[in-house]
N, C-alpha and C. Protein backbone atom coordinates (compact mmCIF):
# COMPACT_ATOMS: atom_id res chain seq x y z
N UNK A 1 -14.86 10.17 8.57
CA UNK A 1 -13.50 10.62 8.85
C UNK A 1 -13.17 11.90 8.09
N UNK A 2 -14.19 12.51 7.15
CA UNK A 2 -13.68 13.37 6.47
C UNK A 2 -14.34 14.57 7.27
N UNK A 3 -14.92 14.17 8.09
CA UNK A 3 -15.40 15.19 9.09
C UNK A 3 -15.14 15.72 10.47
N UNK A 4 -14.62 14.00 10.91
CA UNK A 4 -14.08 14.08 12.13
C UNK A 4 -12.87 13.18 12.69
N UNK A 5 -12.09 13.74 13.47
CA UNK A 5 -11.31 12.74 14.23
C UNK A 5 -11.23 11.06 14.54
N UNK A 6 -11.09 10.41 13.39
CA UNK A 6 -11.43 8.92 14.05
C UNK A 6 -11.29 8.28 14.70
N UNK A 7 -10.48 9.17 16.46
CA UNK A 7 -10.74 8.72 17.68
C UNK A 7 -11.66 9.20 18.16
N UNK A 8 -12.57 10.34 17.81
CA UNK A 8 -13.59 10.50 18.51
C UNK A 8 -14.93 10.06 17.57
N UNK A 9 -14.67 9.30 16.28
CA UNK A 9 -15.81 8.74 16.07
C UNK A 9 -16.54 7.65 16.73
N UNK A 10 -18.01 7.50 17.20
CA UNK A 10 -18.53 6.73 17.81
C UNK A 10 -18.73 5.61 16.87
N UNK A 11 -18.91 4.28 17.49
CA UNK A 11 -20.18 3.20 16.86
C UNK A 11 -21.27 3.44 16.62
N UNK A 12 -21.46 4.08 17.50
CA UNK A 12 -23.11 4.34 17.28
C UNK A 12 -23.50 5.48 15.80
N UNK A 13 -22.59 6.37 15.39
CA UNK A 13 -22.53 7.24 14.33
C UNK A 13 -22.15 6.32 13.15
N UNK A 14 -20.92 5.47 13.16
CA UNK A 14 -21.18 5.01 12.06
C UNK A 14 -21.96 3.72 11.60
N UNK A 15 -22.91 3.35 12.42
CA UNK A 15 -23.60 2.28 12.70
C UNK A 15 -25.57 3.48 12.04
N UNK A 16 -25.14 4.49 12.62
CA UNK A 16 -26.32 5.64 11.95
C UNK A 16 -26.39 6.13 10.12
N UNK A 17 -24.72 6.06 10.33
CA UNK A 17 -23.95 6.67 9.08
C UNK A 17 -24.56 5.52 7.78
N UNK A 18 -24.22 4.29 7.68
CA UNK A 18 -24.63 3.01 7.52
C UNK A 18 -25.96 2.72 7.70
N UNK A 19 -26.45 3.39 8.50
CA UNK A 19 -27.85 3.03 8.27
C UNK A 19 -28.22 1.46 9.00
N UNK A 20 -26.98 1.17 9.30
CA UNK A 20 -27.76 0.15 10.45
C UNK A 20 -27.49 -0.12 12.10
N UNK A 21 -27.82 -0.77 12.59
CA UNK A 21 -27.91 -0.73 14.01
C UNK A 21 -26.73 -1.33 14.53
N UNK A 22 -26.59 -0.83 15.84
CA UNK A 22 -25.28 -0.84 16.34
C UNK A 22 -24.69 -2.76 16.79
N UNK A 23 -26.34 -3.19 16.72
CA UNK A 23 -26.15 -4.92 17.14
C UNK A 23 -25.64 -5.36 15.62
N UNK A 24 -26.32 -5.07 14.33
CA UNK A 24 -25.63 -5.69 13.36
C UNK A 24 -24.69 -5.00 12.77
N UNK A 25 -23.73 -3.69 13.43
CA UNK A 25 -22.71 -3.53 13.02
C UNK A 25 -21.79 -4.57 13.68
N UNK A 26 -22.16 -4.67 15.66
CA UNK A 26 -21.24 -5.71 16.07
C UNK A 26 -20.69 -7.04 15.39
N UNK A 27 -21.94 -7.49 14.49
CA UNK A 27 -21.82 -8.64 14.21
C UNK A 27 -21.05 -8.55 13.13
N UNK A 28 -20.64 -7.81 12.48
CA UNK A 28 -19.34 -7.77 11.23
C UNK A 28 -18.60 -7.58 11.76
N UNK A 29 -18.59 -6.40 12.79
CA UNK A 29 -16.96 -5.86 13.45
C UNK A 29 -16.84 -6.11 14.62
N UNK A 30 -15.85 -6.57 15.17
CA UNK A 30 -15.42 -5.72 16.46
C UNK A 30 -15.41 -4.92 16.87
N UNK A 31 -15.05 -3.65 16.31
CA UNK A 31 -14.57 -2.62 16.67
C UNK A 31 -14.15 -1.72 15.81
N UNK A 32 -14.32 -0.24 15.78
CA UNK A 32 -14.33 0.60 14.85
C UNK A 32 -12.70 0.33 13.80
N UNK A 33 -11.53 0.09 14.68
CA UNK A 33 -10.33 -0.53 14.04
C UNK A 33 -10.64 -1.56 13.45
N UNK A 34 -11.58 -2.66 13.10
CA UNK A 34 -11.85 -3.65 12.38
C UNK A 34 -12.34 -3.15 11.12
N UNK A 35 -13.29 -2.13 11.07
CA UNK A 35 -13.68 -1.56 9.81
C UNK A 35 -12.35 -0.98 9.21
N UNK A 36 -11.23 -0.58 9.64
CA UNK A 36 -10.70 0.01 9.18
C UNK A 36 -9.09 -0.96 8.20
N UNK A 37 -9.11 -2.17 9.09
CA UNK A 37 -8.51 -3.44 9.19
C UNK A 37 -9.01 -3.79 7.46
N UNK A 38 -10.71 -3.93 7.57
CA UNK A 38 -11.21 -4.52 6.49
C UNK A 38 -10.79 -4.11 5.16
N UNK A 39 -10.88 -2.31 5.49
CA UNK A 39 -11.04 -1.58 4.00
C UNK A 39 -9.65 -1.66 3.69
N UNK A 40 -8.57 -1.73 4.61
CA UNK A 40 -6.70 -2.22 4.02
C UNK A 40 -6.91 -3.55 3.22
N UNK A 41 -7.19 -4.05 3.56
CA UNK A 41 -7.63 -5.68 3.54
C UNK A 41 -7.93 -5.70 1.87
N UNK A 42 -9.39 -4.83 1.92
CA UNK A 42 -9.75 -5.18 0.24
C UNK A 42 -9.46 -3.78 -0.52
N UNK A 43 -8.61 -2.97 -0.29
CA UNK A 43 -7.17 -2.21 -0.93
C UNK A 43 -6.25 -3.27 -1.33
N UNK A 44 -5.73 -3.43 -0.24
CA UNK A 44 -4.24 -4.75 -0.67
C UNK A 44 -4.92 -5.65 -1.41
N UNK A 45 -6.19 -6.61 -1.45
CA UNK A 45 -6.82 -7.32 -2.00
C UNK A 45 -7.07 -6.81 -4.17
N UNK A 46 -7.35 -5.59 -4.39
CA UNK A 46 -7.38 -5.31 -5.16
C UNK A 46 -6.01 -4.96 -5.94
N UNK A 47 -5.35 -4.59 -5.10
CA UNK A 47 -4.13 -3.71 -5.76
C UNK A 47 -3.00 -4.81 -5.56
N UNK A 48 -3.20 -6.46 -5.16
CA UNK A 48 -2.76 -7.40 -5.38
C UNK A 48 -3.27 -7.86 -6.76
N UNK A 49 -4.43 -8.17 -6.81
CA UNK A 49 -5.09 -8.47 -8.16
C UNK A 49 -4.79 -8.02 -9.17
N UNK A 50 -4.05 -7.16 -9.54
CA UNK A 50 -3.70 -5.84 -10.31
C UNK A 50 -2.25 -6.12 -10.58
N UNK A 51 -1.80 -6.00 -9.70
CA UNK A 51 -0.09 -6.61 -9.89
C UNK A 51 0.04 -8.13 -10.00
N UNK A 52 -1.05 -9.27 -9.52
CA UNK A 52 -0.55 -10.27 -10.38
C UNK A 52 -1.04 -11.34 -11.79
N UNK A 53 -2.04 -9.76 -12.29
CA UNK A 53 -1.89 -9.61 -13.42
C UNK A 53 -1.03 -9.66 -14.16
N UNK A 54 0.37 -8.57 -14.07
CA UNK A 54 1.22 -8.51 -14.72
C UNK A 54 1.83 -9.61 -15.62
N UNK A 55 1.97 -9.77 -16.85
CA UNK A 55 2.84 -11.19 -17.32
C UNK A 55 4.58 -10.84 -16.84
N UNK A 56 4.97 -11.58 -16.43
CA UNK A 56 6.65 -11.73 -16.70
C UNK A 56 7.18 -11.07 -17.68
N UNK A 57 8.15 -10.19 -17.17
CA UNK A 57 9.21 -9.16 -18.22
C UNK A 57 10.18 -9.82 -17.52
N UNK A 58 11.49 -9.03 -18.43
CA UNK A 58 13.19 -9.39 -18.16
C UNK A 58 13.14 -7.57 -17.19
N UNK A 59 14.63 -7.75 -16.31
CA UNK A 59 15.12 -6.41 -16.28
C UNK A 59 14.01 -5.24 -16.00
N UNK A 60 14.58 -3.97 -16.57
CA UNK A 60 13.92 -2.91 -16.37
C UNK A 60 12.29 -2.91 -16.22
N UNK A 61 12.14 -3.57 -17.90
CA UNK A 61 10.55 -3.72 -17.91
C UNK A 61 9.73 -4.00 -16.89
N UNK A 62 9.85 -5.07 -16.52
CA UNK A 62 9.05 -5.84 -15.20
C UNK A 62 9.40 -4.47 -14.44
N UNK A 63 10.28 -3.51 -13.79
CA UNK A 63 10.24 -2.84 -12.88
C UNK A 63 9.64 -1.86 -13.33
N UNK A 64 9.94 -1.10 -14.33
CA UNK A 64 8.67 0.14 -15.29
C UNK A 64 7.03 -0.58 -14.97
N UNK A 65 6.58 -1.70 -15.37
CA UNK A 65 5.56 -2.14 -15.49
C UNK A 65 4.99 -2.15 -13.81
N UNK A 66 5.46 -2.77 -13.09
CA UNK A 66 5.80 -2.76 -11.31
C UNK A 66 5.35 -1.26 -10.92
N UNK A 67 6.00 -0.08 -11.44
CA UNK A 67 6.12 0.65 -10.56
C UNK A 67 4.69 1.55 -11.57
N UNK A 68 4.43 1.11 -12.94
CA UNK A 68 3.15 1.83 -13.50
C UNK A 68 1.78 0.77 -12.61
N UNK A 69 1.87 0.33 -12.15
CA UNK A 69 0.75 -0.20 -11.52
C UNK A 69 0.68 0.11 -10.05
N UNK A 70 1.74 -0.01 -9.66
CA UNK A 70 1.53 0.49 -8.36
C UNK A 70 0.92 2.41 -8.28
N UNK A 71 1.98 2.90 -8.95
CA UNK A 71 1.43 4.71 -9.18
C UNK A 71 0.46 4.78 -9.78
N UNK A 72 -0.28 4.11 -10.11
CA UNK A 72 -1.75 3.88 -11.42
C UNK A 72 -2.65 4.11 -9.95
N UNK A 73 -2.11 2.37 -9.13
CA UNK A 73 -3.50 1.95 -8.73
C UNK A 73 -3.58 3.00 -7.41
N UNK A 74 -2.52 3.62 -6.69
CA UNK A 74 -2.75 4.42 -5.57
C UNK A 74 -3.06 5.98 -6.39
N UNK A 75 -2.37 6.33 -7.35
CA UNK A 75 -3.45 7.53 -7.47
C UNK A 75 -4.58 7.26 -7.80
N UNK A 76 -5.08 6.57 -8.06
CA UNK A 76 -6.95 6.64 -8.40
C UNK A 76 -7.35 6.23 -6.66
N UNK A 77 -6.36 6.32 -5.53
CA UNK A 77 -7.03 5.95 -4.58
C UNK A 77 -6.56 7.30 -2.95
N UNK A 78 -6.06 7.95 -3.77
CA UNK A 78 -5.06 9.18 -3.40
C UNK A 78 -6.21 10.01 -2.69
N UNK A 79 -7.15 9.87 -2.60
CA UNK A 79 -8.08 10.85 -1.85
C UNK A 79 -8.64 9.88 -0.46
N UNK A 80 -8.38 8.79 -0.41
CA UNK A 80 -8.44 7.52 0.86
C UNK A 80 -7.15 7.48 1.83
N UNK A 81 -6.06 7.72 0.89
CA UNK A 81 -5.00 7.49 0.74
C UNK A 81 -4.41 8.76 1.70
N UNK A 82 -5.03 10.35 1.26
CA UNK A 82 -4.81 11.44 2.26
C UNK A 82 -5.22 12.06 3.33
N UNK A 83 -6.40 10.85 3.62
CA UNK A 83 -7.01 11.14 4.13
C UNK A 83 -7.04 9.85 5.97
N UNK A 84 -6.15 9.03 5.03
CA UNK A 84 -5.61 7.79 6.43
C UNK A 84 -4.28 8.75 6.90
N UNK A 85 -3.88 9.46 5.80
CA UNK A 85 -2.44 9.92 6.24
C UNK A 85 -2.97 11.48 7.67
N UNK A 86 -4.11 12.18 7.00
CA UNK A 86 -4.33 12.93 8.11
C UNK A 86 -4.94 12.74 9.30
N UNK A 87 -5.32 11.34 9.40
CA UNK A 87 -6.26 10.49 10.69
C UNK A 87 -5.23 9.74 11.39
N UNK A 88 -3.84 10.04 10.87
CA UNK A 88 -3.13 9.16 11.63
C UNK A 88 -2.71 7.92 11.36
N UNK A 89 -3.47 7.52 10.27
CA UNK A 89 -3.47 5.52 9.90
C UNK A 89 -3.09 5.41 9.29
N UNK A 90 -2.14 5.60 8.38
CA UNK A 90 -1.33 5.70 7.28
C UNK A 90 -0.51 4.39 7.99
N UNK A 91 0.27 4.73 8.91
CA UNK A 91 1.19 3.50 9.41
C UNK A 91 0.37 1.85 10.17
N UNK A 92 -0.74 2.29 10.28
CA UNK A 92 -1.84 1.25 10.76
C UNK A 92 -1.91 0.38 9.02
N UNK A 93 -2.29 1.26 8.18
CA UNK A 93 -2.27 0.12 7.01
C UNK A 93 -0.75 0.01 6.51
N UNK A 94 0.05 0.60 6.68
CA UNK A 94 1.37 0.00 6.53
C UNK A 94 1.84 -1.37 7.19
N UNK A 95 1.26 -1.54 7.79
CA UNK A 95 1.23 -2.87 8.64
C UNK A 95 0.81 -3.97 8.41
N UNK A 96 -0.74 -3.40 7.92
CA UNK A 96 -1.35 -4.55 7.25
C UNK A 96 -0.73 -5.09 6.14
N UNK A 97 -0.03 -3.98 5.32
CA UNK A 97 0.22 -4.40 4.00
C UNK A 97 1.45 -5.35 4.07
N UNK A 98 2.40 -4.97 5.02
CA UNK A 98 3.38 -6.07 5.15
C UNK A 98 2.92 -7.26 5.75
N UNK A 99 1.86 -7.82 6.46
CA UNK A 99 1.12 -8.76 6.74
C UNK A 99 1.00 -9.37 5.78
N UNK A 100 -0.10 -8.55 4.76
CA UNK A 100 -0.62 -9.27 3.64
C UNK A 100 0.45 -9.67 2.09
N UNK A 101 1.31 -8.73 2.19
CA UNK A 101 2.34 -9.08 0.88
C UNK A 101 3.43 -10.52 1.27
N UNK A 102 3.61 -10.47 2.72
CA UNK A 102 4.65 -11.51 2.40
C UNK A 102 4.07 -13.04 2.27
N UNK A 103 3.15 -13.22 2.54
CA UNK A 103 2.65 -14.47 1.45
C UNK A 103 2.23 -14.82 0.46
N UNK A 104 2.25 -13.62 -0.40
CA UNK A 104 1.86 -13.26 -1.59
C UNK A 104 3.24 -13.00 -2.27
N UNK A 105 4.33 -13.40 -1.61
CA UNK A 105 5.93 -12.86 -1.87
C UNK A 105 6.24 -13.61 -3.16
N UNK A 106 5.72 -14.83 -2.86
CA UNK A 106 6.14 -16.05 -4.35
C UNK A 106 5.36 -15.93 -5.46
N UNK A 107 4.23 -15.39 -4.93
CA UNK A 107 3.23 -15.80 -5.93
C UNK A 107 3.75 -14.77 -7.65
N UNK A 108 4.14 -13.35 -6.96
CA UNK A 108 4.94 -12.53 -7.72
C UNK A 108 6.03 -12.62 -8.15
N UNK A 109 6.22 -13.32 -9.43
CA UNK A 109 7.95 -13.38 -9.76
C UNK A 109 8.63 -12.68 -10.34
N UNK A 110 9.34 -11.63 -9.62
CA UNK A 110 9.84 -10.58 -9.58
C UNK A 110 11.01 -10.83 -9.54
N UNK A 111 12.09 -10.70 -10.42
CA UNK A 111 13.49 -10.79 -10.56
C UNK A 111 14.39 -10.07 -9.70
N UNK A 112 13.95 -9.43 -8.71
CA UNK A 112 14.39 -8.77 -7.97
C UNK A 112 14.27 -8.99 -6.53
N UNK A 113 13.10 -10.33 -6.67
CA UNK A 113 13.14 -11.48 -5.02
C UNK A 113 14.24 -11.82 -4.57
N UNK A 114 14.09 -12.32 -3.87
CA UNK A 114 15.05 -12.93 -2.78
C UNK A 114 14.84 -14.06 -2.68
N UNK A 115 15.33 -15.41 -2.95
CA UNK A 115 14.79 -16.47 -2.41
C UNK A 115 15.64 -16.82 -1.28
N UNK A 116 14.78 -17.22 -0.68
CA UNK A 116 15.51 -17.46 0.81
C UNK A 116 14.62 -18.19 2.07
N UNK A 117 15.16 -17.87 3.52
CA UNK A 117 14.31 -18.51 4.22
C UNK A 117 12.96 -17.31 4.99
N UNK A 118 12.22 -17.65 5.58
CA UNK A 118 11.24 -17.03 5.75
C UNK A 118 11.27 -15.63 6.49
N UNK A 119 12.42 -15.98 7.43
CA UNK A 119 12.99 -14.23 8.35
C UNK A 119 13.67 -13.76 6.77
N UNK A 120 14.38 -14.39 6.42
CA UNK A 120 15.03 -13.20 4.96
C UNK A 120 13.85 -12.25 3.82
N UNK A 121 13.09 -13.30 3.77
CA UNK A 121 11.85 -12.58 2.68
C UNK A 121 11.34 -11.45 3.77
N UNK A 122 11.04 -11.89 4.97
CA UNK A 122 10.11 -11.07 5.88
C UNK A 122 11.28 -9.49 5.41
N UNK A 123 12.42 -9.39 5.87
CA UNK A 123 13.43 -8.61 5.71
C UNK A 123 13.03 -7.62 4.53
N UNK A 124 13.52 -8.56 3.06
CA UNK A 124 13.60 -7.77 2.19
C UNK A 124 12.63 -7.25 2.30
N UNK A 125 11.33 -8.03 2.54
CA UNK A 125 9.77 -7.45 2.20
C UNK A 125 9.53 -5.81 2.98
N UNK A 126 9.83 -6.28 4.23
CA UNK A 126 10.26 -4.86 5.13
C UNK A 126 10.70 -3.68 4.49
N UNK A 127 11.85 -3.77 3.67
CA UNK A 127 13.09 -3.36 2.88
C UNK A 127 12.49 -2.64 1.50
N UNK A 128 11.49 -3.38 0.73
CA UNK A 128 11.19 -2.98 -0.46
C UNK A 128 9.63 -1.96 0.14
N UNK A 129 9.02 -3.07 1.19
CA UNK A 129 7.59 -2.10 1.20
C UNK A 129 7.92 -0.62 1.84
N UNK A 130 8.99 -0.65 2.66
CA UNK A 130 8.99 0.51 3.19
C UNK A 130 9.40 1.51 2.50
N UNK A 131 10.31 1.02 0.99
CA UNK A 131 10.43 2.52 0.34
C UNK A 131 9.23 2.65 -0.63
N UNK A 132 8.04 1.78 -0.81
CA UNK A 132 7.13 2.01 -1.53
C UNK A 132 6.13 2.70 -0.56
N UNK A 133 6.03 2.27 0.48
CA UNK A 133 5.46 3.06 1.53
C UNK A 133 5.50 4.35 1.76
N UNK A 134 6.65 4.89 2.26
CA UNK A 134 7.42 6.26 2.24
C UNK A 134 7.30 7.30 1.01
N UNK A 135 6.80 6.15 -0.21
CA UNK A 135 7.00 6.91 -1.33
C UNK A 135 5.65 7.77 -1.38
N UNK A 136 4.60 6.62 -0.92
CA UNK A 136 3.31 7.06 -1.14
C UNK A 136 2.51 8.12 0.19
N UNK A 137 3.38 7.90 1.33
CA UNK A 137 3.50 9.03 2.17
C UNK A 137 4.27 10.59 2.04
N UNK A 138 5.18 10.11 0.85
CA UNK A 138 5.17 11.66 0.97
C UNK A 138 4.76 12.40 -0.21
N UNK A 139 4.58 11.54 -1.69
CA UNK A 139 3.84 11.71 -3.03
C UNK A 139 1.97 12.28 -2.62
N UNK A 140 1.34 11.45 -1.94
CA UNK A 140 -0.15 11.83 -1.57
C UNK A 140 -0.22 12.33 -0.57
N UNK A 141 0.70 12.30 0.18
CA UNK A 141 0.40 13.72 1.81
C UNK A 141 0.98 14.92 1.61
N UNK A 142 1.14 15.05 -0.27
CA UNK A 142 1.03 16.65 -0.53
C UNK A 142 0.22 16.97 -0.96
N UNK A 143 -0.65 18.33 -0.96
CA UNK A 143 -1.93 18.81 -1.15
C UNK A 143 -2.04 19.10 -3.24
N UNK A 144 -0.79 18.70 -3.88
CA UNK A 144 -1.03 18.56 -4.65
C UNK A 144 -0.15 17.93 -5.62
N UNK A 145 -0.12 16.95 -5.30
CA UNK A 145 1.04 15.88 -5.60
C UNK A 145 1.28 15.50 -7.19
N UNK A 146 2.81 15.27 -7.64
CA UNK A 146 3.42 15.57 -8.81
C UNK A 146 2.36 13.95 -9.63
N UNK A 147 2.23 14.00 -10.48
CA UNK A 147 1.39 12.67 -12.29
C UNK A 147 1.89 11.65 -11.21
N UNK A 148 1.88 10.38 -11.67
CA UNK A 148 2.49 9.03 -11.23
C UNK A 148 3.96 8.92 -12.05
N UNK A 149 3.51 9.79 -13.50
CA UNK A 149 4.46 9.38 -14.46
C UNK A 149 5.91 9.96 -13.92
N UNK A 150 5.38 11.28 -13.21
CA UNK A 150 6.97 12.46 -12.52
C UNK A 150 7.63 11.21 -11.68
N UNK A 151 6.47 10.58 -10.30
CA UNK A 151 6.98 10.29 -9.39
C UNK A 151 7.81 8.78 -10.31
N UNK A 152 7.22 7.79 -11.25
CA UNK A 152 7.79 6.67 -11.56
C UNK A 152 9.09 7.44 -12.45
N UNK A 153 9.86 7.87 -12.91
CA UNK A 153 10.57 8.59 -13.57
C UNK A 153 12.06 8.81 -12.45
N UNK A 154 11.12 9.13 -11.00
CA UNK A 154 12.31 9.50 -9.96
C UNK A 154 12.76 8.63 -9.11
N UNK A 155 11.71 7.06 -9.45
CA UNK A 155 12.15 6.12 -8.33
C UNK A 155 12.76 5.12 -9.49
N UNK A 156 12.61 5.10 -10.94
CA UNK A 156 13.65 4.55 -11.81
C UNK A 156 15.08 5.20 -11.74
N UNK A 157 15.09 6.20 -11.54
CA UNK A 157 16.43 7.25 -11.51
C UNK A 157 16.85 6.58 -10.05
N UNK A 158 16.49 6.57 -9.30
CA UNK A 158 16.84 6.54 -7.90
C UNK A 158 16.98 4.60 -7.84
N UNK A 159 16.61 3.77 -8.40
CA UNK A 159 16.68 2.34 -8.33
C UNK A 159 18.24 2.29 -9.75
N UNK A 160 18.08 2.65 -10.40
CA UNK A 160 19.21 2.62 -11.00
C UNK A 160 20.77 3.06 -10.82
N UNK A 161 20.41 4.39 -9.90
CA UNK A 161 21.61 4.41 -9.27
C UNK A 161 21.96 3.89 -8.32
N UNK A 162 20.88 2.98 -7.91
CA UNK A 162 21.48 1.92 -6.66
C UNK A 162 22.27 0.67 -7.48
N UNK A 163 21.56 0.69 -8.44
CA UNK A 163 22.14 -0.70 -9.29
C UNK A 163 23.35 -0.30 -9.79
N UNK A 164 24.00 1.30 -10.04
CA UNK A 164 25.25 1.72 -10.71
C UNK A 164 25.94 1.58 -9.68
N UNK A 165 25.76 1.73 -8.22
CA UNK A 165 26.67 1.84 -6.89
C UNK A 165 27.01 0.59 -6.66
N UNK A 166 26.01 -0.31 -6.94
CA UNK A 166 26.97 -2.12 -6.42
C UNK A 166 27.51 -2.66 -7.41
N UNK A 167 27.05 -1.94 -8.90
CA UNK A 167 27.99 -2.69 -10.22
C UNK A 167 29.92 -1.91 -10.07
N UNK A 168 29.43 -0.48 -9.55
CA UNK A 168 30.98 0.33 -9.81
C UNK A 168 31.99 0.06 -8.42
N UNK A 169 31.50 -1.20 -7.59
CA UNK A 169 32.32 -1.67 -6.50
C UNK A 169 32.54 -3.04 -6.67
């Protein structure tokens, strides 16, 4: 993909690329979107592992700590990361990821959940991934995008004045 269009990549190229044949690529994948299915898969898989690491904080902390792992683990992945965004798939693993986080919704106890019924989590989940989403679409689909530390600095500024707007009403 760093070469070509990944609608006009064949099976048969990356089945060459790989070094193996196009019968035992079938047999892992379906289809060139399945390879691509996979590698979201063990992204979210890792960069789950990573966040539920975290021990339990109060308040801010837990969200400083939250948002240093998340900007940690996608810049060390920011060159995958700009490279789904110029193939188009950026919103293909946005998809996955809301797939894969909302059952992973509890497992994270985040003071800032929702408990509720299963359309409500789906909601917030919608709600929270999409500004972490957005964030990382427009932080890594610049050709030379600001530390993690700039960008976590502007989404504490920007989460706090959401929290000053529903405390000052």
């Amino acid at each position: 993909m760093t070469k070509e269009n990944f609608q006009d990549i064949s099976i048969t190229e990356i089945a060459q690329t790989a070094e193996l044949s196009r019968k035992t690529f079938y047999h892992s994948f379906k289809n060139k979107e399945a390879v691509i299915n996979y590698l979201c898969d063990q992204l979210f898989d890792q960069y789950f592992e990573q966040l539920l690491q975290q021990k339990p904080q109060v308040g801010e902390m837990m969200l400083k700590t939250t948002f240093d792992i998340f900007l940690n683990f996608w810049w060390q992945k920011r060159d995958l990361i700009q490279l789904l965004i110029r193939q188009g798939l950026f919103d293909h693993m946005n998809e996955i990821w809301q797939q894969k986080a909302i059952p992973r919704y509890q497992q994270f106890a985040a003071p800032w959940h929702v408990q509720g019924t299963p359309t409500q989590v789906n909601y917030v989940m919608a709600f929270q991934l999409g500004g972490f989403t957005n964030i990382l679409r427009v932080w890594l689909g610049q050709d030379q995008p600001e530390s993690p530390e700039q960008i976590k600095d502007l989404m504490l500024l920007a989460a706090q004045q959401l929290a000053d707007s529903l405390n000052n009403n």
